[in-house]
Protein backbone atom coordinates (compact mmCIF):
# COMPACT_ATOMS: atom_id res chain seq x y z
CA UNK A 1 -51.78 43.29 -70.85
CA UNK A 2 -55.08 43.75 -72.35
CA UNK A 3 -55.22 43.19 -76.46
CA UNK A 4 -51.22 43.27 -77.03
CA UNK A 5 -51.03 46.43 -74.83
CA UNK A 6 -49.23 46.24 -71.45
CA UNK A 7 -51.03 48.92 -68.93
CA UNK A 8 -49.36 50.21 -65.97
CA UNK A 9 -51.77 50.76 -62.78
CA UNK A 10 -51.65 52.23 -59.54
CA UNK A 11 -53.54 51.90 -56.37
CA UNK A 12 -57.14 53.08 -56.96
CA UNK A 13 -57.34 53.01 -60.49
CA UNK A 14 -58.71 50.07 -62.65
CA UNK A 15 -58.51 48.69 -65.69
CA UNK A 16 -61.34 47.39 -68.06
CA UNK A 17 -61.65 44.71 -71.04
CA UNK A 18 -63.88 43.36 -73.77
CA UNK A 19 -65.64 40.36 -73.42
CA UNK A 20 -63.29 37.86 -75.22
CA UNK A 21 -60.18 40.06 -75.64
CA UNK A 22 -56.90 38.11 -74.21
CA UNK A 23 -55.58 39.66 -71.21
CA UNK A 24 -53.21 39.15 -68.02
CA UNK A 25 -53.23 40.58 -64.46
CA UNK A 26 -50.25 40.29 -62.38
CA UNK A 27 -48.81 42.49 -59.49
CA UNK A 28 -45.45 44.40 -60.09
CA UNK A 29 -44.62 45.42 -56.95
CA UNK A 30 -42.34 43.35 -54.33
CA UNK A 31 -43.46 44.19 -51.50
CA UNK A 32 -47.84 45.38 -51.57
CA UNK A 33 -50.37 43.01 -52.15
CA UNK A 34 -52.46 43.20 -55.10
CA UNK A 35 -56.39 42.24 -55.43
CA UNK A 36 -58.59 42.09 -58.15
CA UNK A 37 -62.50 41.42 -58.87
CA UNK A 38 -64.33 40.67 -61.90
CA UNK A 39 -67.71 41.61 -62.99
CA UNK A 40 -69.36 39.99 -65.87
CA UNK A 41 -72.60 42.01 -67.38
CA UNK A 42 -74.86 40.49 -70.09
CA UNK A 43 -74.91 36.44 -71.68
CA UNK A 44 -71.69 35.15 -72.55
CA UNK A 45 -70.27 35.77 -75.74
């Protein structure tokens, strides 16, 4: 969920955020894993 909005992904897509907005990552499935990275470009809000 990214700003109130819940965003359904699937393998090899991605999803992106603004700096400061509230947001969740979580893996739906049962039985893949899940990974994640984040990258963080420019000072700190």
């Amino acid at each position: 969920m990214t700003a109130g909005e819940t965003r359904d992904l699937v393998a090899g897509e991605m999803g992106v955020c603004i700096a400061g907005d509230q947001h969740t990552v979580y893996n739906a499935s049962q039985t893949e894993p899940a990974s994640y990275f984040v990258i963080t470009v420019g000072p700190p809000e």
